[in-house]
Protein backbone atom coordinates (compact mmCIF):
# COMPACT_ATOMS: atom_id res chain seq x y z
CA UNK A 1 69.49 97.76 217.90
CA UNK A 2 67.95 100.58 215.94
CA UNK A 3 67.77 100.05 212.07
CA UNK A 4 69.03 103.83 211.98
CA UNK A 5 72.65 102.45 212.57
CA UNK A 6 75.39 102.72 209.43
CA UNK A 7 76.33 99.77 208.08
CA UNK A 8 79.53 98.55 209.89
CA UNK A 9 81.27 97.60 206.83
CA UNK A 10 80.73 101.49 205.69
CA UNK A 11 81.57 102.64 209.20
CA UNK A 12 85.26 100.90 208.68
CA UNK A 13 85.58 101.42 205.18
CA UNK A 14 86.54 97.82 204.48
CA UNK A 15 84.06 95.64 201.59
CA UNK A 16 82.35 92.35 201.95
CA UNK A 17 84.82 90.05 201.36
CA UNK A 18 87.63 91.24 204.02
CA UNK A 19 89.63 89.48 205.77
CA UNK A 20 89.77 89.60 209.90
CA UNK A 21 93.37 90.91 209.06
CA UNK A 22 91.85 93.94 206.95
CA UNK A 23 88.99 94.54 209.36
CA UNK A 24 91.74 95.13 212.34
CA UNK A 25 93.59 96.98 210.00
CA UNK A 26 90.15 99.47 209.24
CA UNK A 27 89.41 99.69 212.73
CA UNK A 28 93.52 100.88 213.73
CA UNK A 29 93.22 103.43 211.19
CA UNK A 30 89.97 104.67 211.63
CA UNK A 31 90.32 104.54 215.68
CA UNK A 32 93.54 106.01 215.65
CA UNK A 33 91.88 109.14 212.98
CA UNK A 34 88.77 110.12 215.62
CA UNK A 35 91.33 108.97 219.00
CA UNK A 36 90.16 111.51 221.53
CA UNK A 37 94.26 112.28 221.98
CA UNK A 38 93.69 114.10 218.74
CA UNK A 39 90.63 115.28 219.00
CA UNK A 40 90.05 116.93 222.33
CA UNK A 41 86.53 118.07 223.50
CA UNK A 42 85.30 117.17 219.96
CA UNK A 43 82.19 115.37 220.35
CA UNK A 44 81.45 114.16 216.65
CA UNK A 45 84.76 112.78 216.92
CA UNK A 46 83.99 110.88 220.22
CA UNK A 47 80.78 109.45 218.26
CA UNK A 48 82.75 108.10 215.58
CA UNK A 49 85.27 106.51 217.83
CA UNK A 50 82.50 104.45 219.63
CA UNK A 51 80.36 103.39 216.40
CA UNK A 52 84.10 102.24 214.62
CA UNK A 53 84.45 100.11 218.15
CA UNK A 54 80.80 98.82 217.92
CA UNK A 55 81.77 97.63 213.99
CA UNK A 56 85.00 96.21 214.94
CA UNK A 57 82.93 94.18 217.65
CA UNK A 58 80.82 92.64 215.14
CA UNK A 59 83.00 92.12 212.21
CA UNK A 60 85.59 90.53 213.84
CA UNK A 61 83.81 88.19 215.99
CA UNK A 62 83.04 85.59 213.03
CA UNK A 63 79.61 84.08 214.35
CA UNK A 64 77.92 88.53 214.80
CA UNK A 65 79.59 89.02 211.28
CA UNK A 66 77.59 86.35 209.82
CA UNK A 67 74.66 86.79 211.51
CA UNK A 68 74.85 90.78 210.41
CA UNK A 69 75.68 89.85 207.02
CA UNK A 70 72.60 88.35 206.49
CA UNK A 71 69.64 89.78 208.73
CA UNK A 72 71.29 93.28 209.32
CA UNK A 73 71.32 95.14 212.66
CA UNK A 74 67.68 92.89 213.53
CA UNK A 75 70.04 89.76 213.47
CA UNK A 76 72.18 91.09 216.48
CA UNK A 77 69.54 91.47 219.28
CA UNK A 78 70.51 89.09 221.72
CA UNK A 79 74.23 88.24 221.33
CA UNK A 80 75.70 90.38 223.64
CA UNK A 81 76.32 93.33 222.48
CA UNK A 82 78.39 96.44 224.03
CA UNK A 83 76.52 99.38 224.10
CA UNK A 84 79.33 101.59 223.47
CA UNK A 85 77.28 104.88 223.72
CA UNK A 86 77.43 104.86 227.61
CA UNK A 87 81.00 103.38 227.45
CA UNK A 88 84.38 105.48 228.16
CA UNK A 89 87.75 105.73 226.46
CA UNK A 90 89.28 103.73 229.21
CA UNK A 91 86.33 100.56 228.71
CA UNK A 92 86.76 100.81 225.16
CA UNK A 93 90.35 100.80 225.34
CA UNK A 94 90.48 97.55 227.71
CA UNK A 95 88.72 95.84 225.41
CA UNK A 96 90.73 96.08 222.06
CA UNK A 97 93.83 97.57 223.67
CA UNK A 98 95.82 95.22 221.71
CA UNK A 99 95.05 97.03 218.47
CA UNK A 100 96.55 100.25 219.35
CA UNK A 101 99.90 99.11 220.84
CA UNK A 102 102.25 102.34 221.70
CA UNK A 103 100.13 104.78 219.95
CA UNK A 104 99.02 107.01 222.20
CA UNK A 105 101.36 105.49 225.24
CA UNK A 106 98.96 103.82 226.87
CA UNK A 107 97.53 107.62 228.86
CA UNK A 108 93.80 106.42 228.45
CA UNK A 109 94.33 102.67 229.81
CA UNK A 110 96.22 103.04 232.12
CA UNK A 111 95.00 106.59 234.03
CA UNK A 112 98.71 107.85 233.93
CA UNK A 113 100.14 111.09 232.54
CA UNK A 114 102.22 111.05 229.85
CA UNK A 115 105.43 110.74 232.89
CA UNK A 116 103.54 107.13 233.89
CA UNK A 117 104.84 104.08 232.63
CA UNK A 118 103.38 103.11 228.98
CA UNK A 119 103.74 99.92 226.93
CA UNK A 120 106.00 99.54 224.38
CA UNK A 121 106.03 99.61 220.71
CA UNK A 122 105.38 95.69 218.53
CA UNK A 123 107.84 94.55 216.66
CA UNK A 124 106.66 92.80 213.13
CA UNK A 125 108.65 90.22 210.96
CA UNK A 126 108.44 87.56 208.60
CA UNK A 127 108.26 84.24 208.81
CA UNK A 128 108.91 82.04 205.51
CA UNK A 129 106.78 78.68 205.87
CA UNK A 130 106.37 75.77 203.17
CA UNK A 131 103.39 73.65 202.24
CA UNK A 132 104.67 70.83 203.78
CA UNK A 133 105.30 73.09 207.03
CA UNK A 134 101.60 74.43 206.93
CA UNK A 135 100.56 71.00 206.79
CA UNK A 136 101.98 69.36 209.75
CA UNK A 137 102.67 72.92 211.97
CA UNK A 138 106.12 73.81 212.56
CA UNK A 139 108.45 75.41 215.16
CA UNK A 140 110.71 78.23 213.80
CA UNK A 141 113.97 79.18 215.28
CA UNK A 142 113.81 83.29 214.63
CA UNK A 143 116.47 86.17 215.48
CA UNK A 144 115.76 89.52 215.32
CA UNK A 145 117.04 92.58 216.94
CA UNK A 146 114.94 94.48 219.84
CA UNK A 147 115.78 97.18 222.40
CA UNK A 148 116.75 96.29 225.99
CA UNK A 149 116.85 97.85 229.20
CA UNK A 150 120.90 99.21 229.69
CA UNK A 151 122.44 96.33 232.45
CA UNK A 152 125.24 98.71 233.00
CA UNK A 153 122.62 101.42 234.82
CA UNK A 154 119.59 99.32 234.69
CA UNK A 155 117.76 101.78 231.96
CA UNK A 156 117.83 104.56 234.66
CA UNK A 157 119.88 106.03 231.79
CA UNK A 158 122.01 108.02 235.01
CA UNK A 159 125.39 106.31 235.62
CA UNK A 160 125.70 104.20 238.58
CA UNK A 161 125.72 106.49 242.10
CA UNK A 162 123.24 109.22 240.28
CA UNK A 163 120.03 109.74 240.17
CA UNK A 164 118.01 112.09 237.39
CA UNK A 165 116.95 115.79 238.63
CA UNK A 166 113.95 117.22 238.89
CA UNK A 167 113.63 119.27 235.36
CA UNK A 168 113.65 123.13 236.01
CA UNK A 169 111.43 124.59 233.23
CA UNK A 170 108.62 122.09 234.52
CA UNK A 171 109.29 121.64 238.09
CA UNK A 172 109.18 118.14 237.76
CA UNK A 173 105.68 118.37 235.97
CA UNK A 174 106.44 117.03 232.64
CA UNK A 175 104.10 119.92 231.17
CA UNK A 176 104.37 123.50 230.35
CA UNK A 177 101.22 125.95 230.30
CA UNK A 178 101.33 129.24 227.87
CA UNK A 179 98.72 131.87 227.57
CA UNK A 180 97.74 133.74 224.28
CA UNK A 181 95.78 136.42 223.39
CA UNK A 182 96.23 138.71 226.57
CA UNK A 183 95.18 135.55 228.90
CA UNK A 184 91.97 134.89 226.59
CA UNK A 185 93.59 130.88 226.77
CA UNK A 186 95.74 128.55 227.94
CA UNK A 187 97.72 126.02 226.43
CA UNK A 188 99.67 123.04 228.32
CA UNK A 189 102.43 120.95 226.06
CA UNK A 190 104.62 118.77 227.03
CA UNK A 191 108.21 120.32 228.60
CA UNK A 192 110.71 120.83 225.88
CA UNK A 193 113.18 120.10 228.12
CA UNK A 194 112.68 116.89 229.52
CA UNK A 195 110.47 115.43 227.08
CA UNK A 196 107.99 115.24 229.17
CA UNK A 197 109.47 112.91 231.33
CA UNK A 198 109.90 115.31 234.64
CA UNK A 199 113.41 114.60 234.92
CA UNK A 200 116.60 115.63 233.59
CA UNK A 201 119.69 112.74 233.12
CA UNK A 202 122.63 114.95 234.38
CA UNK A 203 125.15 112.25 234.66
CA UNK A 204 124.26 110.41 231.48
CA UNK A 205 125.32 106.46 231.70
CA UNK A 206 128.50 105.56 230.10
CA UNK A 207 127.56 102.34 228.24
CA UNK A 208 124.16 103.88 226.67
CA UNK A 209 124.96 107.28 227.04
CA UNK A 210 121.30 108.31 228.67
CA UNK A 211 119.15 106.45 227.24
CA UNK A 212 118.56 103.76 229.31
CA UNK A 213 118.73 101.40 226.06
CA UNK A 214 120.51 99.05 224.24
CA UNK A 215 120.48 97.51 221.17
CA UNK A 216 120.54 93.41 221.89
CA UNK A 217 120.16 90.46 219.30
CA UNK A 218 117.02 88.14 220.65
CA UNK A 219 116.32 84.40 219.59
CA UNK A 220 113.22 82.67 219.98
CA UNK A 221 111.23 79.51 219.17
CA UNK A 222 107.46 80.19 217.97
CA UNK A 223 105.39 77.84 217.15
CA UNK A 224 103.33 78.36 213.95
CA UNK A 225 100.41 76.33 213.47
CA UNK A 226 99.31 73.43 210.80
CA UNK A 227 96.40 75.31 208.60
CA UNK A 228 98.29 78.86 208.65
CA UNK A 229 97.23 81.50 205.33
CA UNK A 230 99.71 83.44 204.29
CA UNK A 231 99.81 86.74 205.31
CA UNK A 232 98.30 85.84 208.51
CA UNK A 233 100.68 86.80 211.68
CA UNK A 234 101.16 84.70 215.06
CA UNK A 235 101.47 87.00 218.08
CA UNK A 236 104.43 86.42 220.96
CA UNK A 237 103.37 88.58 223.75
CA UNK A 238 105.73 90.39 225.59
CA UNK A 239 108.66 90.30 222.89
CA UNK A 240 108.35 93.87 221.61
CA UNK A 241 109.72 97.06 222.25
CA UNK A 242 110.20 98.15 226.16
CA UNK A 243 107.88 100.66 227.55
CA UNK A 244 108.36 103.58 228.06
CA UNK A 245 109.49 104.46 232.30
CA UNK A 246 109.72 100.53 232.73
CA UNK A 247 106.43 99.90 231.51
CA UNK A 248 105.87 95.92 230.19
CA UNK A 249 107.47 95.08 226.55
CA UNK A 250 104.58 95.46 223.16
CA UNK A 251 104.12 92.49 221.43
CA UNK A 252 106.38 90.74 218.72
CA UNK A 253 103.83 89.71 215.52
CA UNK A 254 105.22 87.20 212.75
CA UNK A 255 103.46 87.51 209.67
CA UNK A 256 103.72 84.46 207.61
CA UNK A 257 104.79 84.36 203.60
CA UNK A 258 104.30 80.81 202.29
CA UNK A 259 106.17 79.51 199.38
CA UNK A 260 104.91 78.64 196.17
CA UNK A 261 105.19 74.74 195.42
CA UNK A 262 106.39 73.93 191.56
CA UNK A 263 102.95 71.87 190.89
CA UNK A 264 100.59 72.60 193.50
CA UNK A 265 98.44 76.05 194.10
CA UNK A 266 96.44 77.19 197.05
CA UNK A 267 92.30 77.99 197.11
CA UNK A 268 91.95 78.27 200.72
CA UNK A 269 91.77 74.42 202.12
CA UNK A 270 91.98 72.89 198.93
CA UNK A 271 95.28 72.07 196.39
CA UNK A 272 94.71 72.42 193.41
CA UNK A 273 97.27 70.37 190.50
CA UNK A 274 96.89 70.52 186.56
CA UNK A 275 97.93 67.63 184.75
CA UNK A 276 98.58 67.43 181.01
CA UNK A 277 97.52 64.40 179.65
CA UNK A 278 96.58 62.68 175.77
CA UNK A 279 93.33 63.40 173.95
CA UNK A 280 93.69 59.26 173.70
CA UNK A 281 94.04 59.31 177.93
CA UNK A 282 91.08 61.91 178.04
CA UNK A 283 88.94 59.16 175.47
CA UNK A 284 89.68 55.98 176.85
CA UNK A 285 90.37 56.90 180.41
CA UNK A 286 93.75 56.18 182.48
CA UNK A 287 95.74 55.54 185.60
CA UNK A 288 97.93 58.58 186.04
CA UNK A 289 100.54 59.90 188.66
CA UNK A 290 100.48 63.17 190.31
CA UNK A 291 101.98 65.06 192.41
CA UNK A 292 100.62 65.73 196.40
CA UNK A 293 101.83 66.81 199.90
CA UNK A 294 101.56 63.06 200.91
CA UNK A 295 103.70 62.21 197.64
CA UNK A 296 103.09 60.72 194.17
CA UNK A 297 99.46 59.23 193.92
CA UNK A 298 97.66 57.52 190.78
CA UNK A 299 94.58 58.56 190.37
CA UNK A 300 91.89 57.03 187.79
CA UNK A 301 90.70 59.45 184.44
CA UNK A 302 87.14 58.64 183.84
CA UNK A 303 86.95 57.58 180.10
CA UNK A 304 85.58 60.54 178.13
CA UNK A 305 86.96 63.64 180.46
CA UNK A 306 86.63 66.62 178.73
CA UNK A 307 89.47 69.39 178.92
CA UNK A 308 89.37 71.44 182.22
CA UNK A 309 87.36 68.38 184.15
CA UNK A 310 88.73 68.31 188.06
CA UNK A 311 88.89 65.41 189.73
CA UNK A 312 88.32 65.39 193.61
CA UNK A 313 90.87 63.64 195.97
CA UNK A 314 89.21 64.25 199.57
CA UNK A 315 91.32 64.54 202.10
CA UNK A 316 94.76 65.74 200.68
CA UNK A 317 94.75 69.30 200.92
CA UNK A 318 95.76 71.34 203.55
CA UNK A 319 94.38 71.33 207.15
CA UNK A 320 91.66 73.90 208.72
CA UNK A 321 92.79 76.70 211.18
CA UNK A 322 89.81 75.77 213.00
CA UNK A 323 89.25 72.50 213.07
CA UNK A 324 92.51 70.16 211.82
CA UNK A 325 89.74 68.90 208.89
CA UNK A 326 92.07 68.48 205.69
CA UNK A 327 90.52 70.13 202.17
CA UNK A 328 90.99 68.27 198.85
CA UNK A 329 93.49 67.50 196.05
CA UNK A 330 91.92 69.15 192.94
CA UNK A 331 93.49 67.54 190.07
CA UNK A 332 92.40 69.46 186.89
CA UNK A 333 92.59 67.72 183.67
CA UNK A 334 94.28 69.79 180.71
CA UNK A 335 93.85 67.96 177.34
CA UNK A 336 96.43 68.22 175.03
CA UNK A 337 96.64 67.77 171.01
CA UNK A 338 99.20 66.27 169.26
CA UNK A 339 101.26 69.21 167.44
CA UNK A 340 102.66 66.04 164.83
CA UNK A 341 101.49 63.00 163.82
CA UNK A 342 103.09 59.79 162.22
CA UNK A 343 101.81 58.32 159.06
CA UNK A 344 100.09 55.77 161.28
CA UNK A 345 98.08 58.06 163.72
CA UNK A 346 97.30 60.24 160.92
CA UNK A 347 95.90 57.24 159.02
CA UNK A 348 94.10 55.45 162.40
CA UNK A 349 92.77 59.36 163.21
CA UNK A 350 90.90 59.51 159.78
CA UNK A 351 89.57 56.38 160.08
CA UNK A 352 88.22 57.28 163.15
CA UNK A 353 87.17 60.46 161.83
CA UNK A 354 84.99 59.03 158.96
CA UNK A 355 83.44 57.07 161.94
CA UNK A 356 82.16 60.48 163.37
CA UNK A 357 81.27 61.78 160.07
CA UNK A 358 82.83 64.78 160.93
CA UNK A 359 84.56 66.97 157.90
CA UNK A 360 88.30 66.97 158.39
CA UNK A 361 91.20 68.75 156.53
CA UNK A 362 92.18 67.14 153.26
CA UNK A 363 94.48 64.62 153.21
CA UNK A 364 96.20 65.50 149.61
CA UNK A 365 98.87 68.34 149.46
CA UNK A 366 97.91 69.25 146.38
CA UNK A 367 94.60 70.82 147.89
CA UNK A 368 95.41 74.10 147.86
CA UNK A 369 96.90 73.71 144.24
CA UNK A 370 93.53 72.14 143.07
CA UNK A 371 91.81 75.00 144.45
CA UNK A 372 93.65 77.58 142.85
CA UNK A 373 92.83 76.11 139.44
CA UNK A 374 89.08 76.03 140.79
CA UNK A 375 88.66 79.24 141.30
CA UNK A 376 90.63 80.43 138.27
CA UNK A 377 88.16 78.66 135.47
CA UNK A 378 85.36 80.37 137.32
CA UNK A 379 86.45 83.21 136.19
């Protein structure tokens, strides 16, 4: 590949550090800007359309990202790469059709005019997981609310007995041509009429008045795996939205929010814990409790541990996406000083401190008093 190229991550607009969810994200939004629906016979546009696909190849495909990220365009000769300069709309468009759902109907996929059967629209939701349900997987019992094909006319939309008419303004076309500027050009749309659809309902169905749809409450059981971020979505094809003319359901995506736990944080694989304990603990060392996904576990404080020390507990974190491998407990150590002391620890303290040799505050209350009276005969 020629060093000439942009760099993919400018190409998308998206930094370093993004996420595969942001890079799919970039690539909708920048595919969807220079689609050739919207730009027609504009070839800059067609150019930009086919280096965003050639981008979204590489950064989402984990193994060319991290080769790219650190040789460049050199480090992709040789690991199968499109070359999406002598590739059409339609090969593009079969590879990462997924991304663009219902956008543009499906015209460029599937070959059919905008009166052909297109897929339908996704339908996004949330899914509310614990730790303790990332950690083992779970299986969710959802219910959400979808649009269904009318039973009463089978989503003809034309009551029982009747079928739709040919649309008059269109001839059946779906399309309308006007001219401008004394014949100079010629513009087609899509038939006000029918909606492009060709047809004309003229006995509209009783139960969903025309449509052909229905509102219908679904329930399903998804599966969510053990190792799942938050914010990341698991995909139920064929749950969506129907298509439009009969054409197969879009997809149903079920983005996950996670929980917070009272003690315990996430840094990717890892858990992470603070735990107060004594300056005394910290010096001498100590068995302590703390809190984990596996419950309560004593763990052993090294003596001398200085404030903000973390301890490693392998194998007590949460599991990898990719491989089931668990991360760690991090258990960070947070020293804290006694606000009050006794007459005892006070006394046992400044022993200890004239042991150090270390300067301390003054033990007399009358300090400040003395002081006073020092600095008043120097003057």
């Amino acid at each position: 590949m020629a060093t000439s190229k942009r760099d993919y991550y400018e190409v998308l607009g998206v930094g370093r550090d993004s996420s595969v969810e942001d890079i799919k994200r970039a690539y909708r939004r920048m595919a969807l800007k220079y689609h050739p629906d919207k730009n027609p016979n504009n070839k800059e546009s067609e150019q930009k359309f086919k280096e965003c696909a050639e981008a979204y190849e590489v950064l989402s495909d984990s193994d060319k990202r991290q080769r790219y990220d650190r040789f460049g365009h050199e480090g992709l000769h040789g690991v199968g790469m499109h070359d999406f300069s002598h590739m059409g709309f339609d090969d593009i468009f079969s590879m990462f059709g997924d991304i663009f759902g219902g956008a543009f109907g499906g015209a460029h996929r599937s070959g059919r005019s905008s009166r052909g059967a297109a897929r339908g629209s996704p339908i996004e939701m949330q899914v509310e997981l614990t730790f303790q349900e990332v950690l083992t997987g779970v299986e969710k019992k959802i219910e959400f609310e979808r649009q269904d094909h009318c039973e009463h006319c089978g989503g003809r939309g034309s009551e029982p007995g009747h079928v739709p008419e040919a649309c008059t303004q269109c001839g059946g076309q779906g399309q309308v041509a006007q001219s401008g500027m004394g014949g100079l050009f010629r513009m087609v749309t899509t038939c006000p009429a029918c909606h492009g659809q060709g047809s004309v309902v003229t006995h509209p169905c009783k139960e969903c008045r025309g449509s052909g749809l229905t509102v219908k409450r679904r329930t399903l059981s998804i599966k969510i795996p053990a190792g799942v971020c938050d914010g990341q979505a698991v995909r139920v094809h064929g749950e969506g939205e129907p298509g439009r003319n009969r054409g197969p359901r879009g997809d149903l995506y079920c983005y996950v929010r996670i929980k917070s736990h009272p003690f315990l944080l996430r840094n990717d694989d890892d858990l992470v814990v603070r735990v107060p304990i004594s300056f005394t603990q910290a010096a001498l060392g100590a068995s302590i409790e703390v809190p984990s996904l596996n419950g309560r576990r004593s763990i052993a404080v090294p003596p001398g541990t200085q404030h903000g020390t973390v301890l490693q507990v392998k194998g007590q974190g949460l599991p990898s996406l990719r491989n089931g491998r668990r991360g760690s407990l991090l258990v960070q150590i947070l020293v804290e000083i006694p606000k009050k002391l006794n007459k005892q620890q006070e006394k046992l303290l400044r022993e200890f401190a004239q042991t150090e040799d270390k300067t301390v505050l003054p033990e007399s209350k009358g300090f400040l008093e003395k002081l006073k009276k020092y600095f008043a005969s120097e003057n």
